[in-house]
Protein backbone atom coordinates (compact mmCIF):
# COMPACT_ATOMS: atom_id res chain seq x y z
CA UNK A 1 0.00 0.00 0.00
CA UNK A 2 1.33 3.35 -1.07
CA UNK A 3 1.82 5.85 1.92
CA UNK A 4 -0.30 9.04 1.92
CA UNK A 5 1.40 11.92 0.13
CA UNK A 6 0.01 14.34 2.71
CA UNK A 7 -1.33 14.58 6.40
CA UNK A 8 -3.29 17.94 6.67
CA UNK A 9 -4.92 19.61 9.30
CA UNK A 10 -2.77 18.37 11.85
CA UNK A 11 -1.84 20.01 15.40
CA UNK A 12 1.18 20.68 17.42
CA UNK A 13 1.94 18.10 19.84
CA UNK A 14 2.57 21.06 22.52
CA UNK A 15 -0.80 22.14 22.14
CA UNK A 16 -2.59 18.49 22.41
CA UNK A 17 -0.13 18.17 25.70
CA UNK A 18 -1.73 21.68 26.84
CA UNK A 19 -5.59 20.24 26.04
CA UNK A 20 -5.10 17.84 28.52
CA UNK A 21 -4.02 19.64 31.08
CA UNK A 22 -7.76 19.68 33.17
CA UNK A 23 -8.80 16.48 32.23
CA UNK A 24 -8.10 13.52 35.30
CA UNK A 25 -6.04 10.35 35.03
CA UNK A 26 -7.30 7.77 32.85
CA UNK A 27 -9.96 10.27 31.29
CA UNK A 28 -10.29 11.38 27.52
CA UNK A 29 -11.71 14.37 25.81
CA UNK A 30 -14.61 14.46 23.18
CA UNK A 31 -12.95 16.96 20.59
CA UNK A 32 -10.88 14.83 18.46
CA UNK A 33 -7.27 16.07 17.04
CA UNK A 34 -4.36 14.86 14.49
CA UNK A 35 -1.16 14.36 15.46
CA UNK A 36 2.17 13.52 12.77
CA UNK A 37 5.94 12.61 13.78
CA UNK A 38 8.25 10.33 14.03
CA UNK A 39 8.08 7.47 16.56
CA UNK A 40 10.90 7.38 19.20
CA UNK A 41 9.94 4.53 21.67
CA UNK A 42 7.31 1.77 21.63
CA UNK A 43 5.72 -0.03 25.07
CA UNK A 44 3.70 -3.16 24.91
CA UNK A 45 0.93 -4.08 27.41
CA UNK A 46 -1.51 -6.74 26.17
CA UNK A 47 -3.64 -5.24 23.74
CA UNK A 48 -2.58 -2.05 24.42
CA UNK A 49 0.87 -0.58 22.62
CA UNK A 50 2.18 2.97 23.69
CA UNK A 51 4.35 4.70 21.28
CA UNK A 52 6.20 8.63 22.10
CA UNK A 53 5.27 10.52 19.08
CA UNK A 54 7.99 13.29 18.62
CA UNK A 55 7.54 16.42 16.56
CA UNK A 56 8.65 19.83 16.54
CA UNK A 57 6.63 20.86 18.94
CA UNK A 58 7.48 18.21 21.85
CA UNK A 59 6.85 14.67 22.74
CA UNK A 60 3.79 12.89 23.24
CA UNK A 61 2.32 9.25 24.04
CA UNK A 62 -0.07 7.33 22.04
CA UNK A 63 -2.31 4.86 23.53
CA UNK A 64 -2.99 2.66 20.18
CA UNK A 65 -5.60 -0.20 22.12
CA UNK A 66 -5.53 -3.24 19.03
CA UNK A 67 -9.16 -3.27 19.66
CA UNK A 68 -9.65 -0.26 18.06
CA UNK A 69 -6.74 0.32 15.82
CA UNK A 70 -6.20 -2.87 14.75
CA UNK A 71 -2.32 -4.29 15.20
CA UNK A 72 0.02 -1.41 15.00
CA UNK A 73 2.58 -2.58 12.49
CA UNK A 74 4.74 0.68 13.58
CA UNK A 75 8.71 0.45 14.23
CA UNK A 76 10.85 2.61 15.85
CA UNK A 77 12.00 5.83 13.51
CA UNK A 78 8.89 5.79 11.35
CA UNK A 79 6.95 8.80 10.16
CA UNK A 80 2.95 8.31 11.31
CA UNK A 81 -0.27 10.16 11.21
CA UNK A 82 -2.99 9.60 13.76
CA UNK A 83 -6.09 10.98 14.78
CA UNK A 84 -7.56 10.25 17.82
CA UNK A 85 -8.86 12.12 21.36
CA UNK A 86 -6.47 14.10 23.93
CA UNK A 87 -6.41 11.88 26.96
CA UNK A 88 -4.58 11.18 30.38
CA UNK A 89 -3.13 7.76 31.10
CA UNK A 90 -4.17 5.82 34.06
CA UNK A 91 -0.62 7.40 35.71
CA UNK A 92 -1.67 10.90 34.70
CA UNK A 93 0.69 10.85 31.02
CA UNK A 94 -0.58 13.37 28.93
CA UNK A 95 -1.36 11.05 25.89
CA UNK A 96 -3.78 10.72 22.50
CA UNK A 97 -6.22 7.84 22.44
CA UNK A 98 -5.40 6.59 19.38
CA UNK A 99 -8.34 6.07 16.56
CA UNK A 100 -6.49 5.70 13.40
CA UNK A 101 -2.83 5.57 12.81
CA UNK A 102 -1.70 5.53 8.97
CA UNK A 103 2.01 4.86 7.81
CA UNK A 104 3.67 8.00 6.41
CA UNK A 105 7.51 7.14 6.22
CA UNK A 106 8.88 4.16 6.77
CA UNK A 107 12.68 4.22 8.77
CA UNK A 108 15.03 1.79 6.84
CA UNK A 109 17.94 2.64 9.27
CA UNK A 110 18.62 1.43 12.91
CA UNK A 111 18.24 4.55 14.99
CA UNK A 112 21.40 5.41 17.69
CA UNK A 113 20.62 4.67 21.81
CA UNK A 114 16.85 6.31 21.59
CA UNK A 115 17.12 6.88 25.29
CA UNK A 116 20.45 8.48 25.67
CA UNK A 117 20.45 10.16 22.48
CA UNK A 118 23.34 10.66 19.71
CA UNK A 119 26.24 11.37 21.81
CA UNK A 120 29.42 11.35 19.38
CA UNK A 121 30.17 15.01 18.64
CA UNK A 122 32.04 14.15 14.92
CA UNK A 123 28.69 12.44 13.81
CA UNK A 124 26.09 14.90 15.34
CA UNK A 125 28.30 17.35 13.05
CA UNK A 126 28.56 15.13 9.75
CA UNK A 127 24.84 13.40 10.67
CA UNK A 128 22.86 16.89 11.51
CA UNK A 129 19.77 15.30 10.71
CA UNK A 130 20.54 12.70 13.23
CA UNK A 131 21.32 15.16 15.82
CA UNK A 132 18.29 16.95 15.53
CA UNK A 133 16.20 13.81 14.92
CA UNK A 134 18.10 12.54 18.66
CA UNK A 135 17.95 14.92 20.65
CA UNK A 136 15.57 17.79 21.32
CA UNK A 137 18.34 20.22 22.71
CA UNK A 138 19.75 20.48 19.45
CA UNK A 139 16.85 21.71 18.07
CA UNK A 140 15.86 23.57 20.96
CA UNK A 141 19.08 25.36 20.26
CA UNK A 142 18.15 25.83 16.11
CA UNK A 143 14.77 26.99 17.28
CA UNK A 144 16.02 29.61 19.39
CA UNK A 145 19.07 30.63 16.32
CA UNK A 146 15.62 31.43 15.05
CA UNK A 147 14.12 33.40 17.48
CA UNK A 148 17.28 35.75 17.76
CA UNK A 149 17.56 36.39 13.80
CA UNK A 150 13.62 36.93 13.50
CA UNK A 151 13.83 39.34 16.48
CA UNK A 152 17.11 41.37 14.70
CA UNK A 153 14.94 41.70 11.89
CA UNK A 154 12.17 43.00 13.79
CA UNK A 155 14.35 45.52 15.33
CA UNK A 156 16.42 46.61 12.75
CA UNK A 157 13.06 46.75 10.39
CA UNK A 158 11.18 49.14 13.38
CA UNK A 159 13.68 51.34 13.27
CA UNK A 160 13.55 52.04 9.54
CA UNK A 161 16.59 49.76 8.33
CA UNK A 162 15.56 48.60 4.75
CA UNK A 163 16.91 44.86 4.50
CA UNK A 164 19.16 43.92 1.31
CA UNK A 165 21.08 42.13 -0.51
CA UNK A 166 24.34 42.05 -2.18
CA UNK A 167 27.04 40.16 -4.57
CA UNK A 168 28.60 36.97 -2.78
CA UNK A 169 30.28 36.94 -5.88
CA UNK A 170 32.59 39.70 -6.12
CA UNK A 171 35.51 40.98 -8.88
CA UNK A 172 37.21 42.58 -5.51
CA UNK A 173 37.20 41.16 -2.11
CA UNK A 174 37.12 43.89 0.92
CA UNK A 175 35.76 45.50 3.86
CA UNK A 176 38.28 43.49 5.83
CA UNK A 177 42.18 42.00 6.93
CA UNK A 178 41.13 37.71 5.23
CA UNK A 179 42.32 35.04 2.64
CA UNK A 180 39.50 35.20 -0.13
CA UNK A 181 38.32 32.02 -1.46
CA UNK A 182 39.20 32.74 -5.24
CA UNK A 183 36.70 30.88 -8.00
CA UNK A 184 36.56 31.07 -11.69
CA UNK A 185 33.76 32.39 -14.05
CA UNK A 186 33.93 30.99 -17.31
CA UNK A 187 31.12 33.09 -18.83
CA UNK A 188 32.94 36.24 -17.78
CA UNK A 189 36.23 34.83 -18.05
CA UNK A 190 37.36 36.49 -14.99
CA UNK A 191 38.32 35.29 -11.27
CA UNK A 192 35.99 36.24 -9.02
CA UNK A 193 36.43 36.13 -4.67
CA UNK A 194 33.86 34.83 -2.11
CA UNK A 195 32.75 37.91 -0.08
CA UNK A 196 34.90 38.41 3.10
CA UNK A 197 32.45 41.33 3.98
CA UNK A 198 28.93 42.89 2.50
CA UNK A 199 30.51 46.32 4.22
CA UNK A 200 31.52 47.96 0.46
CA UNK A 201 28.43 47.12 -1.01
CA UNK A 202 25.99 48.20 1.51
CA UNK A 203 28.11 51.51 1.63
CA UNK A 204 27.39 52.46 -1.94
CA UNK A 205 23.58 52.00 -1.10
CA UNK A 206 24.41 55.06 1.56
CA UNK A 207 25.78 56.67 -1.21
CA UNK A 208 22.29 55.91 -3.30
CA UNK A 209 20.28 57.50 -0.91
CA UNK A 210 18.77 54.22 0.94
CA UNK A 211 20.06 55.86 4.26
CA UNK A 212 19.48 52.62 6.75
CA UNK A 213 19.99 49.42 5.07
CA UNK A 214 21.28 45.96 6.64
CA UNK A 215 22.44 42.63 5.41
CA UNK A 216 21.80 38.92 6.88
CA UNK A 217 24.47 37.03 5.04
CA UNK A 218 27.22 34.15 4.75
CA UNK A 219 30.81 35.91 4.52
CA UNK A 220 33.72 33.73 3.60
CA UNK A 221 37.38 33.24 4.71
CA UNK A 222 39.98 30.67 3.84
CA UNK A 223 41.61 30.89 6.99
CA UNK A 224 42.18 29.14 10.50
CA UNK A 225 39.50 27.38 12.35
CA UNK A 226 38.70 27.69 15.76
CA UNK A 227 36.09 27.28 18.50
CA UNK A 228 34.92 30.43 17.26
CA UNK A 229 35.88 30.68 13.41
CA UNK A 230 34.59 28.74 10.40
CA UNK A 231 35.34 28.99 7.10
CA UNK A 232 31.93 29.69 6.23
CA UNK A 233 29.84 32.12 8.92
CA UNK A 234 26.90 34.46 9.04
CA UNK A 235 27.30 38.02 9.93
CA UNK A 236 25.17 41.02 10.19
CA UNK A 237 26.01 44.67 8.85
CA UNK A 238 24.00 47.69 9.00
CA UNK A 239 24.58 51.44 8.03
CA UNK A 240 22.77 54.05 9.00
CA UNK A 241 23.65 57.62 7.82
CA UNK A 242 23.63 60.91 10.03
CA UNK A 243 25.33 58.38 12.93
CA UNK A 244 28.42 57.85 13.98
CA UNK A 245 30.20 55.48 16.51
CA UNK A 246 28.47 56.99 19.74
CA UNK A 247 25.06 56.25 18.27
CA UNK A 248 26.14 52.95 16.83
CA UNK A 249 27.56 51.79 20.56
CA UNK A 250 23.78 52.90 21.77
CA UNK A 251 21.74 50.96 19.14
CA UNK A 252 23.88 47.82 19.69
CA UNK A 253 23.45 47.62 23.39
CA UNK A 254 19.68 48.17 22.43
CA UNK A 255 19.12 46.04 20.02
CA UNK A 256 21.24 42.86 21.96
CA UNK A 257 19.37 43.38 24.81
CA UNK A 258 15.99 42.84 23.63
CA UNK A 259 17.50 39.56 21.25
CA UNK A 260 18.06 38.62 24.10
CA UNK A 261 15.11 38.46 26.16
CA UNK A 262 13.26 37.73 22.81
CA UNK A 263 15.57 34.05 22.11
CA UNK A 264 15.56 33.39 25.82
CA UNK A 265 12.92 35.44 28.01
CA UNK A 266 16.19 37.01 29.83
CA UNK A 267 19.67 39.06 29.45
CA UNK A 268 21.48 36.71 31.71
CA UNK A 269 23.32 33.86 30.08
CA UNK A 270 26.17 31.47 30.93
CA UNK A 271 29.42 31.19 28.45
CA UNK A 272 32.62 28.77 28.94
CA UNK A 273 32.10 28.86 32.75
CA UNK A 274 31.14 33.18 33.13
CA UNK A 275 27.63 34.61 34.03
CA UNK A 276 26.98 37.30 31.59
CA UNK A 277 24.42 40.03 31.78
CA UNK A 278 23.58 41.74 28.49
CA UNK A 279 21.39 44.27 29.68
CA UNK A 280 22.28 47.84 29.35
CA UNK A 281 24.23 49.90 29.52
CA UNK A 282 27.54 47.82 28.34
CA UNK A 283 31.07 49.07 29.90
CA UNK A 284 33.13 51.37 27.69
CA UNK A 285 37.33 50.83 27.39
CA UNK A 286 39.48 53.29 25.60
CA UNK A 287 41.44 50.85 23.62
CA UNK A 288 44.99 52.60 24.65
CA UNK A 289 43.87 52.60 28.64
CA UNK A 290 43.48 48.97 28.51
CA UNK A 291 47.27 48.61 26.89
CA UNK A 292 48.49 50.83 29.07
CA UNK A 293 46.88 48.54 32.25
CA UNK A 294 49.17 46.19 30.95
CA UNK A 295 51.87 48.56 30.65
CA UNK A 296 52.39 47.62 26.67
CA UNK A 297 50.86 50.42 25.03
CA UNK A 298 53.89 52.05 22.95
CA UNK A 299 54.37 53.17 19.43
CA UNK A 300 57.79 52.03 19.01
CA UNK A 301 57.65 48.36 17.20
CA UNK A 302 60.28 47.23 18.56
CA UNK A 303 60.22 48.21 22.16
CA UNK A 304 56.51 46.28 22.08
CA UNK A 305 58.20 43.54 20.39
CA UNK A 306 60.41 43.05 23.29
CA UNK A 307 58.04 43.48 25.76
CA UNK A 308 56.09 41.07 24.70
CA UNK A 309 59.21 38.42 23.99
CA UNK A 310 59.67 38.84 28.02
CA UNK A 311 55.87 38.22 28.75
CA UNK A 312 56.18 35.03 26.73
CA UNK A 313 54.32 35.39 23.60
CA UNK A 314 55.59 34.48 20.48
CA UNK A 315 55.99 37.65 18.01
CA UNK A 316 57.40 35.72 14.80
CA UNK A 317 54.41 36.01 12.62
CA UNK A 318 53.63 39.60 13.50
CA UNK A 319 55.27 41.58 10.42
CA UNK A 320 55.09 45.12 11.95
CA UNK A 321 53.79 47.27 14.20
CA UNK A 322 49.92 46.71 13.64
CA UNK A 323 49.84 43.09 14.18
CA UNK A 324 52.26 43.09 17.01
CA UNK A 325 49.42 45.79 18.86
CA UNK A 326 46.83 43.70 17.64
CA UNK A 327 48.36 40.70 19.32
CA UNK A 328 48.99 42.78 22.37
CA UNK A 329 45.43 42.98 22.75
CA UNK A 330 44.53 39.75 21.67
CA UNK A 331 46.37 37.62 24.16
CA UNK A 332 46.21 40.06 27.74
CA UNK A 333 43.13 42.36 27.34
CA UNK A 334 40.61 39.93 25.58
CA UNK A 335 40.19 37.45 27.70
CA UNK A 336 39.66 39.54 30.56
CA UNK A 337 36.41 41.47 29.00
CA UNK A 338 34.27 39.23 30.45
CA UNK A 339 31.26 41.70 31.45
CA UNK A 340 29.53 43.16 28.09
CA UNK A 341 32.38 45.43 26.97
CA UNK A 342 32.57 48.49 24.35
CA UNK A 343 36.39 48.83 23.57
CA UNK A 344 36.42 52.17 21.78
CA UNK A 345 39.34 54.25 19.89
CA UNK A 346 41.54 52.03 18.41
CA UNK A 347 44.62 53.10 16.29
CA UNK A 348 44.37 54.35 12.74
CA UNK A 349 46.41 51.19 11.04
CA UNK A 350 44.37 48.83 12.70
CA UNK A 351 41.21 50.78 11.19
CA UNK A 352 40.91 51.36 7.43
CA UNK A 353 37.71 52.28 7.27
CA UNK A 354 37.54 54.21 10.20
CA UNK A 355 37.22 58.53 10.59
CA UNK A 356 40.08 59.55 13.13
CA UNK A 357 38.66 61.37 15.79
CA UNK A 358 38.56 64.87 16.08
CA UNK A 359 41.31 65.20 19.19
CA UNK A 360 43.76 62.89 17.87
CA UNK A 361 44.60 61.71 13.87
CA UNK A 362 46.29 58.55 15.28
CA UNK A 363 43.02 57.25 16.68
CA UNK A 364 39.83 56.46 14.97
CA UNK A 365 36.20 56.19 15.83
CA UNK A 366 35.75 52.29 16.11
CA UNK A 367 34.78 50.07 18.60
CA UNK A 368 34.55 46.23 18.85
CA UNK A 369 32.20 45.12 21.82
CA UNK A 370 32.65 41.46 23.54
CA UNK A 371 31.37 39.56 26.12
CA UNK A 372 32.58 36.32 28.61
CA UNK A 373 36.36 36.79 26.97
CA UNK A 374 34.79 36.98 23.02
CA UNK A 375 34.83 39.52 20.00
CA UNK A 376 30.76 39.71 19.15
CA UNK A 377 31.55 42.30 16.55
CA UNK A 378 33.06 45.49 14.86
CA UNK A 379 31.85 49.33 14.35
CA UNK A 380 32.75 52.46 12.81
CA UNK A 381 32.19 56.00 12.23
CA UNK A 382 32.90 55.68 8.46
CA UNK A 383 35.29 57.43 6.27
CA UNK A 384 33.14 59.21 3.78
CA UNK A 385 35.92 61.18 2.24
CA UNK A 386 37.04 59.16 -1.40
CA UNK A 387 40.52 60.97 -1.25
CA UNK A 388 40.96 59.71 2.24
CA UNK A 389 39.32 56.27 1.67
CA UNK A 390 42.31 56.12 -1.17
CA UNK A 391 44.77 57.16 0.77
CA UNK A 392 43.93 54.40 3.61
CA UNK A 393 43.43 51.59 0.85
CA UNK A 394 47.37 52.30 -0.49
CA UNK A 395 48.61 52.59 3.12
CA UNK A 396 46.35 49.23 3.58
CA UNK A 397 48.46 47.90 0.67
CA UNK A 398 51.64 47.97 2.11
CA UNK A 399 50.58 45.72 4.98
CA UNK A 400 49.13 43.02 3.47
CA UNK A 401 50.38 41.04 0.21
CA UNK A 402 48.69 41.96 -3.17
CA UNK A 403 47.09 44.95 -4.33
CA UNK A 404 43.73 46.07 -1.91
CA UNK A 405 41.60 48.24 -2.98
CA UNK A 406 38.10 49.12 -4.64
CA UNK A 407 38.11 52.07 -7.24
CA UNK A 408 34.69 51.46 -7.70
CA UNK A 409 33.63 52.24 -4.35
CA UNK A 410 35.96 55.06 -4.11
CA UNK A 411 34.25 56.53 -7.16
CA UNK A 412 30.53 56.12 -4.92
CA UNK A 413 32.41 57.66 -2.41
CA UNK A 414 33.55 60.70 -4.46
CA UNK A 415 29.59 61.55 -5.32
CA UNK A 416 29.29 62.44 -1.17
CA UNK A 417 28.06 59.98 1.03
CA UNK A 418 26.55 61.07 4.65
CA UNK A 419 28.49 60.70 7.61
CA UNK A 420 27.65 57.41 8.19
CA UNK A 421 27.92 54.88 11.51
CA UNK A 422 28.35 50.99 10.43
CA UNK A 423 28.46 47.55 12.64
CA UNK A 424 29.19 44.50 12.05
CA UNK A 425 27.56 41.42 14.48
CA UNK A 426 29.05 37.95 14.05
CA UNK A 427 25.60 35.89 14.04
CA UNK A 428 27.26 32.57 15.35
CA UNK A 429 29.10 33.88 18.29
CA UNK A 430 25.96 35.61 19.43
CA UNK A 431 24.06 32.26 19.37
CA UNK A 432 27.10 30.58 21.15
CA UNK A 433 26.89 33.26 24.21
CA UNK A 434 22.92 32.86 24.02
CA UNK A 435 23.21 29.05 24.00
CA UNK A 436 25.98 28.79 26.23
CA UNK A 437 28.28 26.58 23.35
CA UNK A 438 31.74 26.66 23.53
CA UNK A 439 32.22 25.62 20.05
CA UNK A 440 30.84 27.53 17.03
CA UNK A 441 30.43 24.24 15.29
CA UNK A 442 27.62 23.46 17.49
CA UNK A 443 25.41 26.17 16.48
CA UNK A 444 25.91 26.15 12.55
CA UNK A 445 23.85 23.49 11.09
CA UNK A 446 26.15 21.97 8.65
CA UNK A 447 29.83 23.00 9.82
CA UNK A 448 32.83 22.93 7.55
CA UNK A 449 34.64 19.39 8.58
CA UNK A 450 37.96 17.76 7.22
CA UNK A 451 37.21 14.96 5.35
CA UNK A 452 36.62 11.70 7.15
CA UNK A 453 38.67 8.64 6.44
């Protein structure tokens, strides 16, 4: 017999659970409903066979008696349909008195330990389905990934932020210090890069006149991975003109806070061992104060060089000055931030996108902001000057190998664009510090993985 191509007009299990929550042990209700899911445990006594019917939703038990359903030719895994009335079990289990069960999928695979769940990390990451078809905090944890990108949108699309998109595909890869992934078009006979950033792009829309817009959207890198880096990752970006930095460090604390309590119904949270409050107001650190805490905040490359050779830390790949600062910070002042944390005022060659403030040239109006001892994300007052944003991409240049640079976007630049505030939030670390998961594999769905053997 063929199975049914469709089950309609079916109800959450949650709700059916909730129907039966006035009616007494061993009684049923009158108003009938229609459950579908998979079957994830199966109970024989005499004629009657109890199966826990598993769907989105939650978990349920069936109370199939033969006498009415007939034998119940179900295994464990399978994909049923059943109608039947919302009862309570003679022990009080909320349950559905079974009527008619129907076949919708049959499982052709033996399931892992149904009562322990799938416990080996490598295939809950190369088996996702299995994972989420094991256990129900793994997709408690994709629900509320969710939750916190629905409730972004919301925010970002209340406060008059027009949502976009833009090239993955891309002649010229910027808006950031990354190894492109490089790919070939035929048709156009060109190389083209996988984005590393959507900041360029959305910057020209500025320049068009679109004044708020944002971006939800896979960036690439062909770099290291780590417990927080992937190859592949999502990331949000917004720009908003007539802002800069100050307004920017407001909206983010905003907006975070009520993701928050939106994904998980409060601001506290629990990351790699640290209690975390995001509610506002975040504290603010003036990126030099927190060197100079440390007593390493110098100008001189190779006085910081040496300073941190006696503290330890290994300076051989750090080319110049930049990186060696950049390291500085890294390894002694980012671990530390573990209360939400704006660290504003970071040098100009760490920033090439970045105005310089008005006190000091050497010192730019960015911030990144972290919690529990992790970068969340990156903001800017914007350089909205095209001779300057030249200048900085040829001074960029000299850092890093190969030619940077976009003199397309310098051209948008050179029709005026606003003054302009910009963020960046990585998508995956916030779920992590929502979730409490110490590995940014656990909270992609399908996570870049070596090859197994």
């Amino acid at each position: 017999m063929t199975a049914p191509k469709r089950f309609p007009d079916r109800d959450a299990i949650a709700d059916v659970r909730a129907a039966t929550d006035g009616i007494e042990a061993g009684g049923e209700l009158d108003e009938p409903s229609r459950l579908a899911g998979r079957v994830m445990a199966r109970r024989e006594m005499g004629k009657l066979v109890f199966l826990d019917l598993v769907d989105r939703s939650g978990r349920i038990q069936l109370m199939c008696d033969t006498g009415r359903t007939g034998d119940v030719d179900v295994h464990l895994g399978d994909v049923v349909g059943v109608s039947g009335r919302p009862a309570k079990s003679r022990r009080g289990e909320p349950s559905l008195a079974v009527d008619e069960l129907t076949i919708l999928a049959r499982n052709r695979s033996p399931l892992p330990d149904t009562f322990h769940g799938l416990t080996d990390t490598e295939t809950r990451y190369r088996r996702r389905y299995l994972d989420l078809l094991m256990n129900q905090d793994a997709r408690e944890l994709f629900l509320l990934r969710t939750k916190a990108v629905s409730s972004i949108r919301r925010y970002l699309d209340s406060e008059g932020f027009v949502e976009v998109e833009t090239p993955v595909l891309q002649p010229r890869y910027g808006g950031a210090f990354a190894h492109p992934f490089v790919t070939r078009s035929n048709e156009l006979e060109s190389d083209l890069y996988l984005r590393i950033a959507t900041e360029l792009y959305l910057k020209r829309l500025i320049v068009g006149g679109l004044e708020r817009v944002y971006e939800i959207g896979k960036d690439f890198r062909n770099e290291s991975v780590s417990y927080k880096h992937q190859p592949e990752f999502t990331m949000l970006e917004w720009y908003e003109a007539y802002a800069d930095f100050h307004d920017t460090m407001d909206r983010i604390e905003e907006m975070l806070e009520r993701v928050a309590l939106d994904a998980s119904g409060t601001t506290m949270t629990t990351f790699r061992g640290h209690s975390v409050d995001l509610e506002r107001p975040w504290r603010r650190l003036g990126f030099v104060e927190s060197l100079e805490a440390h007593e390493l905040w110098t100008r001189d490359e190779a006085e910081l060089r040496a300073w941190l050779t006696e503290r330890g830390v290994d300076t051989q790949a750090d080319k110049d000055w930049p990186q060696l600062v950049d390291h500085a910070f890294g390894h002694f002042v980012e671990p530390a931030l573990i209360e939400p944390t704006i660290v504003y005022g970071h040098p100009v060659e760490l920033s090439p996108f970045a105005r310089v403030t008005d006190e000091d040239v050497a010192i730019t109006e960015r911030f990144e902001y972290f919690a529990a001892g992790m970068e969340l994300g990156n903001a800017y007052t914007e350089i909205n000057d095209a001779e300057e944003q030249q200048r900085r991409f040829d001074e960029q240049s000299a850092h890093v190998a190969g030619v940077r640079g976009d003199p397309d976007f310098v051209e948008a630049l050179s029709y005026g664009m606003p003054p302009t505030g910009g963020l960046g939030l990585g998508i995956d670390r916030l779920i992590m510090l929502l979730s409490g998961r110490e590995t940014i594999r656990d909270v992609i769905l399908f996570p870049a993985l070596r090859a197994s053997d």
